[in-house]
N, C-alpha and C. Protein backbone atom coordinates (compact mmCIF):
# COMPACT_ATOMS: atom_id res chain seq x y z
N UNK A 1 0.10 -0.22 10.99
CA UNK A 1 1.54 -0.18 11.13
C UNK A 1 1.91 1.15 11.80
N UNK A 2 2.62 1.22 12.72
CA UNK A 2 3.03 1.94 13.55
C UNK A 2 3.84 2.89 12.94
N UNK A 3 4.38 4.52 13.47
CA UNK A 3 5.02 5.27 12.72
C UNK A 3 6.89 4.74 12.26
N UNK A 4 6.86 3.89 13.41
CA UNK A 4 8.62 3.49 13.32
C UNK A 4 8.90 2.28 13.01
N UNK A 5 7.59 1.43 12.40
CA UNK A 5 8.21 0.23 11.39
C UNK A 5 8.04 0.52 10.20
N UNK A 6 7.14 2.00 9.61
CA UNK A 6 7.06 2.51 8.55
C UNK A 6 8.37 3.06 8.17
N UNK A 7 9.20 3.41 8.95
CA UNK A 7 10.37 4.44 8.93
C UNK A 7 11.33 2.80 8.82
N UNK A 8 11.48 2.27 9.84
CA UNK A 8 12.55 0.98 9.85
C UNK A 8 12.28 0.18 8.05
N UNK A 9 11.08 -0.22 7.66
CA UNK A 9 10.39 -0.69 6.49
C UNK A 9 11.16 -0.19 5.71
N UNK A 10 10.64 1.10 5.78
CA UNK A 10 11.13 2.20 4.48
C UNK A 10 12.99 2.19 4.47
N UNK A 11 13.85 2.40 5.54
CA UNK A 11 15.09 2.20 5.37
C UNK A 11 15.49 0.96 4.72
N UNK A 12 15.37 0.10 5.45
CA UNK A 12 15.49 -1.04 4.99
C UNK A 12 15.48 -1.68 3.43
N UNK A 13 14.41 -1.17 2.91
CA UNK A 13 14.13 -1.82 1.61
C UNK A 13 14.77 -0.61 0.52
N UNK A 14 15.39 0.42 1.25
CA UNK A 14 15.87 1.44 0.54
C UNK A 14 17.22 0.78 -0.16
N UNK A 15 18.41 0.10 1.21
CA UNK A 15 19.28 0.09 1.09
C UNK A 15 20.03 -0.84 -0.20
N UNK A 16 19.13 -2.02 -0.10
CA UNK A 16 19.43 -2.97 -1.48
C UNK A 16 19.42 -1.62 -2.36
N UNK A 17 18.67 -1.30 -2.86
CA UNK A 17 18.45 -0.08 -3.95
C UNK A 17 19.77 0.86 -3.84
N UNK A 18 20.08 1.21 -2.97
CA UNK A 18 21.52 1.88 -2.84
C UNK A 18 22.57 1.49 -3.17
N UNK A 19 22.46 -0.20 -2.82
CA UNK A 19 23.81 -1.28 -3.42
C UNK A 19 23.96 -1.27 -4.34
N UNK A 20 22.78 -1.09 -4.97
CA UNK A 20 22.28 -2.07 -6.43
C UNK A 20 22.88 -0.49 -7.67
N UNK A 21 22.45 0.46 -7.10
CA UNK A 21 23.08 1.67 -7.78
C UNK A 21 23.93 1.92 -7.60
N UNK A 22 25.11 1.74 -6.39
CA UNK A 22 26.49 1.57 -6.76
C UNK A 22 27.18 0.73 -7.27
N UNK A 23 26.56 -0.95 -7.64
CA UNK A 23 27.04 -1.50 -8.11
C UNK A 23 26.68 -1.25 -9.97
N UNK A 24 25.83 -0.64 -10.00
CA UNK A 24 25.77 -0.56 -11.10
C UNK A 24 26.24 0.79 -11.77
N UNK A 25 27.08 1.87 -11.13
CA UNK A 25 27.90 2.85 -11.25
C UNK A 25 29.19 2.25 -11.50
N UNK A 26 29.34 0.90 -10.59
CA UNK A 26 31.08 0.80 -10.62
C UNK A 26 30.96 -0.24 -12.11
N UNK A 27 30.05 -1.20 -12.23
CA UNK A 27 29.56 -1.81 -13.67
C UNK A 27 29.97 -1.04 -14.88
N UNK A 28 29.39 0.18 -14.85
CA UNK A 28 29.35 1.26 -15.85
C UNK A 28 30.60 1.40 -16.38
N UNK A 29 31.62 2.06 -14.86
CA UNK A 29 32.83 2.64 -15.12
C UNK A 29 33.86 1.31 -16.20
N UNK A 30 34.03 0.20 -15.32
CA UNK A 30 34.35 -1.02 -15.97
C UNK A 30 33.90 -1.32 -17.74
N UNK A 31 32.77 -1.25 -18.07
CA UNK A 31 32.50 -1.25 -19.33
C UNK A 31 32.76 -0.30 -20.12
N UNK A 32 33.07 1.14 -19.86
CA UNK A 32 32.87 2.09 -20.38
C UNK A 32 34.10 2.42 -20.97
N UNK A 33 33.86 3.32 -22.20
CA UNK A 33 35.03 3.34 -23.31
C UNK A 33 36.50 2.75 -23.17
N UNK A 34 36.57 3.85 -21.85
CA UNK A 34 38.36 3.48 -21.31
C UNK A 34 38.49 2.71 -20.59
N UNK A 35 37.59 1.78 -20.18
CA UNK A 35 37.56 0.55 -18.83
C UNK A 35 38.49 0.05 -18.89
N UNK A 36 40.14 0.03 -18.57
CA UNK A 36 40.82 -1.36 -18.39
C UNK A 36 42.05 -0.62 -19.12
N UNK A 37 41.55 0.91 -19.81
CA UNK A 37 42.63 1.21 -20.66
C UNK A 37 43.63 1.55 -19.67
N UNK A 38 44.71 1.56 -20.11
CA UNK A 38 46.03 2.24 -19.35
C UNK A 38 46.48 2.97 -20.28
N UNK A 39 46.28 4.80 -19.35
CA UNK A 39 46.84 5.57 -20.25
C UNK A 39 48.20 5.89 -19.80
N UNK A 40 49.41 6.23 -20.94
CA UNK A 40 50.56 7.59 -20.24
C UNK A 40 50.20 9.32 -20.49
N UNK A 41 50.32 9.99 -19.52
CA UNK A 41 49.72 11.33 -19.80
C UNK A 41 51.02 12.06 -19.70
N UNK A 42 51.58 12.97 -20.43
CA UNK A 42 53.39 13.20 -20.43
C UNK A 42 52.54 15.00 -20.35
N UNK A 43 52.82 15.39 -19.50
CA UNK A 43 52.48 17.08 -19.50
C UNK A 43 53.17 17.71 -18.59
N UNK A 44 53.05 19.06 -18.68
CA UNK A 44 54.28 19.96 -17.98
C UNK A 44 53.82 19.96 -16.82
N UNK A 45 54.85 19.80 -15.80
CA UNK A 45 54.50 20.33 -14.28
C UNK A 45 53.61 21.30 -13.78
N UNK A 46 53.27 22.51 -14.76
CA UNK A 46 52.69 23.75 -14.22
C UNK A 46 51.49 23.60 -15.43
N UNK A 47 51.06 22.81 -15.88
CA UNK A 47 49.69 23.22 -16.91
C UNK A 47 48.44 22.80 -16.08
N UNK A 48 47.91 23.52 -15.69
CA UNK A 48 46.39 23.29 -15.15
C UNK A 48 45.44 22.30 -16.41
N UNK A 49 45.79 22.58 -17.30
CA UNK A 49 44.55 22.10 -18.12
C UNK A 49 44.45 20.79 -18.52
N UNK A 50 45.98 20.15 -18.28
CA UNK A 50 46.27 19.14 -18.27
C UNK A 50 46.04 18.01 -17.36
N UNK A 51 45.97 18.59 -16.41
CA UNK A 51 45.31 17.81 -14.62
C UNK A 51 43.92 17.62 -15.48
N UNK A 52 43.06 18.30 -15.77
CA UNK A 52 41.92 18.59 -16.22
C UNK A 52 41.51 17.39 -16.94
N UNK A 53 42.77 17.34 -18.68
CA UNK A 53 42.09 16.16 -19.05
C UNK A 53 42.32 14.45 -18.41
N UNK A 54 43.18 15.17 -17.41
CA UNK A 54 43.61 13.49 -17.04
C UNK A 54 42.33 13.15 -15.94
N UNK A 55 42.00 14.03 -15.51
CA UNK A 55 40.53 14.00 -14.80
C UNK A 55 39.67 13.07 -15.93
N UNK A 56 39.31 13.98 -16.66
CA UNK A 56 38.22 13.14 -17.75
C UNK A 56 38.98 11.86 -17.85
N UNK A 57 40.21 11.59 -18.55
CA UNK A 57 40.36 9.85 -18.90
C UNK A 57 40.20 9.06 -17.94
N UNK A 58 40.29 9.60 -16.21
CA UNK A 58 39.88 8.80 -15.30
C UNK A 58 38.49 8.77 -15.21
N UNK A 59 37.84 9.68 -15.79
CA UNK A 59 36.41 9.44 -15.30
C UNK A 59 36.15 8.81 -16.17
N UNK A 60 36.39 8.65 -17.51
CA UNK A 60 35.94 7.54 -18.44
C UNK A 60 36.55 5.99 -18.38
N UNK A 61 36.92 6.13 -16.70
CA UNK A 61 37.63 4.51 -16.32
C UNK A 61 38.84 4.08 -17.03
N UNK A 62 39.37 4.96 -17.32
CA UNK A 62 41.23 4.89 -17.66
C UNK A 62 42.02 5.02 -16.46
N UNK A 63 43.23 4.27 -16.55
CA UNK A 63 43.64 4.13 -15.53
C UNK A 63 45.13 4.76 -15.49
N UNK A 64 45.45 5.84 -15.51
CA UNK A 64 46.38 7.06 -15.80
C UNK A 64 47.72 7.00 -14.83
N UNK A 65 48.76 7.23 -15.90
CA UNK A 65 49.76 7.30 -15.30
C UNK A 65 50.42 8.73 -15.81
N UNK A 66 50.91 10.10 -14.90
CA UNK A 66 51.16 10.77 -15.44
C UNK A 66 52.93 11.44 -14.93
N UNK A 67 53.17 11.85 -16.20
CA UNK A 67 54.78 12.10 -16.18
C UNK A 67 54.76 13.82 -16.55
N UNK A 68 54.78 14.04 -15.17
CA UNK A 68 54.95 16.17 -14.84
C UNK A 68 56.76 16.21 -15.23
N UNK A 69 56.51 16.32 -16.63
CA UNK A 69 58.29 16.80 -16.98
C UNK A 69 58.32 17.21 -18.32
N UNK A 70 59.00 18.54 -17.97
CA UNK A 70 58.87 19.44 -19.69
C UNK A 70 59.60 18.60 -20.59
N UNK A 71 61.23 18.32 -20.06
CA UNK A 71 61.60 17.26 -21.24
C UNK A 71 61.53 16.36 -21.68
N UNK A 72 60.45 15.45 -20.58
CA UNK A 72 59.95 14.48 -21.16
C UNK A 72 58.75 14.27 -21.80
N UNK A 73 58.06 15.87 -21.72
CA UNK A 73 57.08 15.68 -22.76
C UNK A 73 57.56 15.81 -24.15
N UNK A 74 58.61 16.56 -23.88
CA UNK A 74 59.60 17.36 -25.47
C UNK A 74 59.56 15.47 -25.99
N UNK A 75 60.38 14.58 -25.68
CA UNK A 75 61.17 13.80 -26.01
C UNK A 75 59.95 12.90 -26.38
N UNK A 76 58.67 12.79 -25.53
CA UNK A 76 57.55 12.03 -26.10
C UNK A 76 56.95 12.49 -27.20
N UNK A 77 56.53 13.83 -27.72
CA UNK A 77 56.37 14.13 -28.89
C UNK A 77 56.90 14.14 -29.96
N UNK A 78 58.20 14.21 -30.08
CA UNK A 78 59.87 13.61 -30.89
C UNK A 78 59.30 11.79 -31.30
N UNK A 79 59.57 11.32 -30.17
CA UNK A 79 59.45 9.62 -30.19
C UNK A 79 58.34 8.94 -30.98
N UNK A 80 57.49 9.58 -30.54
CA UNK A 80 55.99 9.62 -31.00
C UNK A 80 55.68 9.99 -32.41
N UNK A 81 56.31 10.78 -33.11
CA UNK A 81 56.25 11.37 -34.64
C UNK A 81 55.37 12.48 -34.65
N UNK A 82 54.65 13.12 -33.15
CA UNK A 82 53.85 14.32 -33.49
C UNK A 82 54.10 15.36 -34.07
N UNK A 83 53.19 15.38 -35.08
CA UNK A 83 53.72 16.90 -36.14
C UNK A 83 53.73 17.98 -35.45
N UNK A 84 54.73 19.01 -35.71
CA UNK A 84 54.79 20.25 -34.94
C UNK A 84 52.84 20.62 -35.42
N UNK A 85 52.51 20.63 -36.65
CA UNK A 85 51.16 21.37 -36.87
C UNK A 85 50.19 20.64 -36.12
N UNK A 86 50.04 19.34 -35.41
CA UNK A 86 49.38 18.88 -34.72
C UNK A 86 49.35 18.82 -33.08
N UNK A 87 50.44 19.77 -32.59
CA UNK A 87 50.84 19.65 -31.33
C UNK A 87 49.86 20.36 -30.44
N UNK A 88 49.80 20.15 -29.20
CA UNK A 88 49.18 20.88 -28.28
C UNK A 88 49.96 20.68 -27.00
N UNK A 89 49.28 20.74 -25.74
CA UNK A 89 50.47 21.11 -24.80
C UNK A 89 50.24 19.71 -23.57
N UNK A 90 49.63 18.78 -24.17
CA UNK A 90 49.77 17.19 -23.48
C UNK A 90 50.08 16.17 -24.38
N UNK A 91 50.72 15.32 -24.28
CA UNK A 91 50.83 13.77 -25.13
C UNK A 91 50.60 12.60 -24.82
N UNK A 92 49.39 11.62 -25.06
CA UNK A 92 48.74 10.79 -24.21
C UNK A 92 49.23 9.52 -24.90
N UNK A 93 49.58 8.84 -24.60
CA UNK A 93 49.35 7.25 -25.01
C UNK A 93 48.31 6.13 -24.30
N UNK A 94 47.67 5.71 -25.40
CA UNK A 94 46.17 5.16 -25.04
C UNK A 94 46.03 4.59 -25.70
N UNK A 95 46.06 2.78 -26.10
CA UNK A 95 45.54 2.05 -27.04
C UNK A 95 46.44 1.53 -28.26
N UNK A 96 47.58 2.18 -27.85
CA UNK A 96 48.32 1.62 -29.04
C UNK A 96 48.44 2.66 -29.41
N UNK A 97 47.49 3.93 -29.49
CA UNK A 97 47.73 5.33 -30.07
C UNK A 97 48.39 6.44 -29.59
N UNK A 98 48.68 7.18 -29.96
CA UNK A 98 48.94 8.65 -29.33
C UNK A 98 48.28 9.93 -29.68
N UNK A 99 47.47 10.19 -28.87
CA UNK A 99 46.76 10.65 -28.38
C UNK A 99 46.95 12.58 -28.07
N UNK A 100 46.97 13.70 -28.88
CA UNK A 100 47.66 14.96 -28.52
C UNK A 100 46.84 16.00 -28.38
N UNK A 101 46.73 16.37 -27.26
CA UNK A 101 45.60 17.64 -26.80
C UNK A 101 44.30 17.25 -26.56
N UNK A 102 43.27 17.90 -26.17
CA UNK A 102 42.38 17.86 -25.45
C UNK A 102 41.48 17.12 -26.21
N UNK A 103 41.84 15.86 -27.16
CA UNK A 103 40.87 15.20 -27.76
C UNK A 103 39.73 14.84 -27.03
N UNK A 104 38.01 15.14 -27.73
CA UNK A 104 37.03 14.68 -26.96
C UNK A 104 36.71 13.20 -26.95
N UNK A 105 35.21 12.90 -26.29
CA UNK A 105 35.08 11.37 -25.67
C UNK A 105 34.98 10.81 -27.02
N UNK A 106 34.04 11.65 -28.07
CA UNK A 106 33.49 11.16 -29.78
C UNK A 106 34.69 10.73 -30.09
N UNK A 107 35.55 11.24 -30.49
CA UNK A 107 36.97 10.83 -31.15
C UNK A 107 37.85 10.19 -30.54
N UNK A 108 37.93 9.70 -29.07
CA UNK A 108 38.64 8.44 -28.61
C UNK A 108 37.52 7.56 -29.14
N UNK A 109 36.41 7.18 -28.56
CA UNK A 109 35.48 6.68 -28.98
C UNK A 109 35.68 5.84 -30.92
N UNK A 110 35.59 6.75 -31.48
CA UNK A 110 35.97 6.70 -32.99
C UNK A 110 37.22 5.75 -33.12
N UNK A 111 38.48 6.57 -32.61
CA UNK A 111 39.62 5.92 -33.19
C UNK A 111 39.57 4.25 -32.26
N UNK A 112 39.18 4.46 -31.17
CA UNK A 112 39.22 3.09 -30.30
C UNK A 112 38.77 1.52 -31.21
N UNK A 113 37.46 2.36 -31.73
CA UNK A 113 36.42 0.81 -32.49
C UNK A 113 36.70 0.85 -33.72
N UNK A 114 37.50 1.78 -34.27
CA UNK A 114 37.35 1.68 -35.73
C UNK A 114 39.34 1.50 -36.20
N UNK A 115 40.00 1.92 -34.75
CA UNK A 115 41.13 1.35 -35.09
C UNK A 115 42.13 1.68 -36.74
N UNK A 116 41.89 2.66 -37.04
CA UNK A 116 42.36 3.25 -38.20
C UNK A 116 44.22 2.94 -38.18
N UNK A 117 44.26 2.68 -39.71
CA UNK A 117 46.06 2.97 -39.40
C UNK A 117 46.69 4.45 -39.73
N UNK A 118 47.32 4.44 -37.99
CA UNK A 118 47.21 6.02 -37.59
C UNK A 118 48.19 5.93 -37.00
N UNK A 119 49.09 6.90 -36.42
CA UNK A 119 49.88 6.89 -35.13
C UNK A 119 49.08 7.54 -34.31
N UNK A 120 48.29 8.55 -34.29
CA UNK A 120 47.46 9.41 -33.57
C UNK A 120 46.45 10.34 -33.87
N UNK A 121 45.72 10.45 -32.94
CA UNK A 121 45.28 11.67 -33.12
C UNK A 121 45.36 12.79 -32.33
N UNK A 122 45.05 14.20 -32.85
CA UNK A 122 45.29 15.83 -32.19
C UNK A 122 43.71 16.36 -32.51
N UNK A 123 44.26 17.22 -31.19
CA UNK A 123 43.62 18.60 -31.07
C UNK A 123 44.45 19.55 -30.87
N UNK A 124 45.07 20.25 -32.21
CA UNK A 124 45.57 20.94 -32.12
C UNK A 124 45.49 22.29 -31.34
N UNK A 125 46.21 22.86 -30.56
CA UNK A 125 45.52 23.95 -30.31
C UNK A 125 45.02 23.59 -28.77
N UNK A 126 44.19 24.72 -28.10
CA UNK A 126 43.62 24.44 -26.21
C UNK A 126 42.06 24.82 -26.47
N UNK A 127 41.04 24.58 -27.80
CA UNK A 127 39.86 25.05 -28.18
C UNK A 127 39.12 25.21 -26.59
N UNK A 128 38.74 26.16 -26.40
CA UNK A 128 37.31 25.83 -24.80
C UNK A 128 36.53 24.97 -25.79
N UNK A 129 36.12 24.08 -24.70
CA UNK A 129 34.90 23.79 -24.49
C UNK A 129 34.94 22.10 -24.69
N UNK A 130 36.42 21.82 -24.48
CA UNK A 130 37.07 20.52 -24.95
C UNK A 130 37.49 19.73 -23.55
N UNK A 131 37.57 18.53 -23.23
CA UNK A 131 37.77 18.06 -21.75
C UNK A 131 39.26 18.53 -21.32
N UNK A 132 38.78 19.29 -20.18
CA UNK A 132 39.95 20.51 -19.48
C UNK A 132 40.49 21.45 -19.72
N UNK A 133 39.63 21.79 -20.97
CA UNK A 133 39.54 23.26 -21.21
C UNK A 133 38.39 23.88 -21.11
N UNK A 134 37.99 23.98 -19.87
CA UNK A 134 36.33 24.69 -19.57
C UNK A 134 35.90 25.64 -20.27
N UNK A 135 34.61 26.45 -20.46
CA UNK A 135 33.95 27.12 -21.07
C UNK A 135 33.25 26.88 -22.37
N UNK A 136 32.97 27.74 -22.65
CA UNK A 136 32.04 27.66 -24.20
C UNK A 136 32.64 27.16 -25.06
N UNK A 137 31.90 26.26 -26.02
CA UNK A 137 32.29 25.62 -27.21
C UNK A 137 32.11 26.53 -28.31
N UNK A 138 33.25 26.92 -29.22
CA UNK A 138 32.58 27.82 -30.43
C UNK A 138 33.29 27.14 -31.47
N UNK A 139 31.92 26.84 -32.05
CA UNK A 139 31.99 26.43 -33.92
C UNK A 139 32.38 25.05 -33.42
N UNK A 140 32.65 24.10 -34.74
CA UNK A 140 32.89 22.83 -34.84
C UNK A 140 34.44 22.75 -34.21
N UNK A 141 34.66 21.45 -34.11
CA UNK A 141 35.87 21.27 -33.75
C UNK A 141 36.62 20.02 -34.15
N UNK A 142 37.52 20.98 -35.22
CA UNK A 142 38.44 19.45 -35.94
C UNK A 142 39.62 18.90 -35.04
N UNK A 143 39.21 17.46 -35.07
CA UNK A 143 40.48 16.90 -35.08
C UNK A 143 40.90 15.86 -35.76
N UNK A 144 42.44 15.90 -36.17
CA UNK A 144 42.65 15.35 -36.90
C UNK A 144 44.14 13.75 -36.52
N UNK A 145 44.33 13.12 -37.44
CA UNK A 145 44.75 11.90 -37.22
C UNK A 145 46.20 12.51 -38.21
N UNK A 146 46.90 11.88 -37.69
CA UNK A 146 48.81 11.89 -38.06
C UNK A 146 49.35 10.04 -37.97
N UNK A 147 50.26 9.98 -39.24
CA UNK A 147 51.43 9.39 -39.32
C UNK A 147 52.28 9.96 -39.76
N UNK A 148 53.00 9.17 -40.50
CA UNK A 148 54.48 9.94 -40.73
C UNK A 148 54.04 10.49 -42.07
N UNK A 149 53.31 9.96 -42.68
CA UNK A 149 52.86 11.28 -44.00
C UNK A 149 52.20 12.00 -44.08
N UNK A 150 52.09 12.46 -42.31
CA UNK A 150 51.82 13.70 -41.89
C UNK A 150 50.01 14.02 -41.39
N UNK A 151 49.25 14.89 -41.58
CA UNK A 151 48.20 15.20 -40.96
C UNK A 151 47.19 15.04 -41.89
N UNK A 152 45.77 14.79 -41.35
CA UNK A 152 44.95 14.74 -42.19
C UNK A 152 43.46 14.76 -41.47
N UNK A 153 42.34 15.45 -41.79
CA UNK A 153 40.78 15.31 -41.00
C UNK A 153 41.19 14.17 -40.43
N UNK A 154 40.64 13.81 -39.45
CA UNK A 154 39.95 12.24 -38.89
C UNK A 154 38.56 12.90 -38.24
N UNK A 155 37.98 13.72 -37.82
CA UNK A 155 36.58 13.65 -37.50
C UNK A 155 36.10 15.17 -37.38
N UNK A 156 34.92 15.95 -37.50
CA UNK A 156 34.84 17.01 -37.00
C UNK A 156 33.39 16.71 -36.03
N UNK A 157 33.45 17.50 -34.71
CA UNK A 157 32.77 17.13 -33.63
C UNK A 157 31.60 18.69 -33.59
């Protein structure tokens, strides 16, 4: 076999393999935690960290709608019943839930399959090391679940 049906050969039988791994990337995204979810992401016009986590819910195949307005984040955390002690500086709706601060993939994950009666859950607080808050992770990291009788553990990560 000649040097350029080795080369034509070799492309060739590459490319199925190329299909076959993007189709099974876009497979992934579709199945995967947030596949199909439709989130609302309510955060201030000027928070960087917030672009950040709406990054992650898209990469976990959520399909994000976001509202850059201070008073309408005010008025979604009001509506919503988020405890001032549970607040942070985004308010997500996802699943029926609400969703506050940089909650990780474990604890959507959690509340998604196990469906607790909850109004939400928080991450209180901008901890690093949480999706869109870059850097180092230090120590465990609680977050916890709210209704109207207020706050309570739901998981530590």
């Amino acid at each position: 076999m000649t040097l350029h049906r080795i080369v034509v050969t070799t492309v060739l039988l590459s490319v199925p393999a190329l299909s076959a791994a993007q189709e099974a990337a876009r497979l992934e995204a579709r199945q995967s935690l947030l596949g199909g979810q439709q989130a609302t992401v309510y955060a201030s016009p000027t928070c960087g960290c917030c672009e950040g986590y709406v990054a992650f819910l898209r990469k976990h195949g959520a399909s994000v709608e976001v509202v850059r307005d201070d008073a309408a984040l005010a008025a979604a955390k009001t509506q919503y019943g988020v405890p001032l002690a549970a607040q942070s500086c985004h308010t997500v709706l996802l699943g029926g839930y609400v969703v506050e601060g940089h909650v990780p993939l474990a604890a959507l994950r959690k509340l998604l399959t196990e469906r607790p009666d909850l109004t939400g859950v928080a991450m209180p607080g901008m901890p690093t090391g949480t999706p869109g808050m870059e850097g180092p992770r230090f120590g465990p990291l609680g977050v916890v679940g709210f209704d109207e009788a207020g706050v309570t553990p739901f998981v530590t990560l």
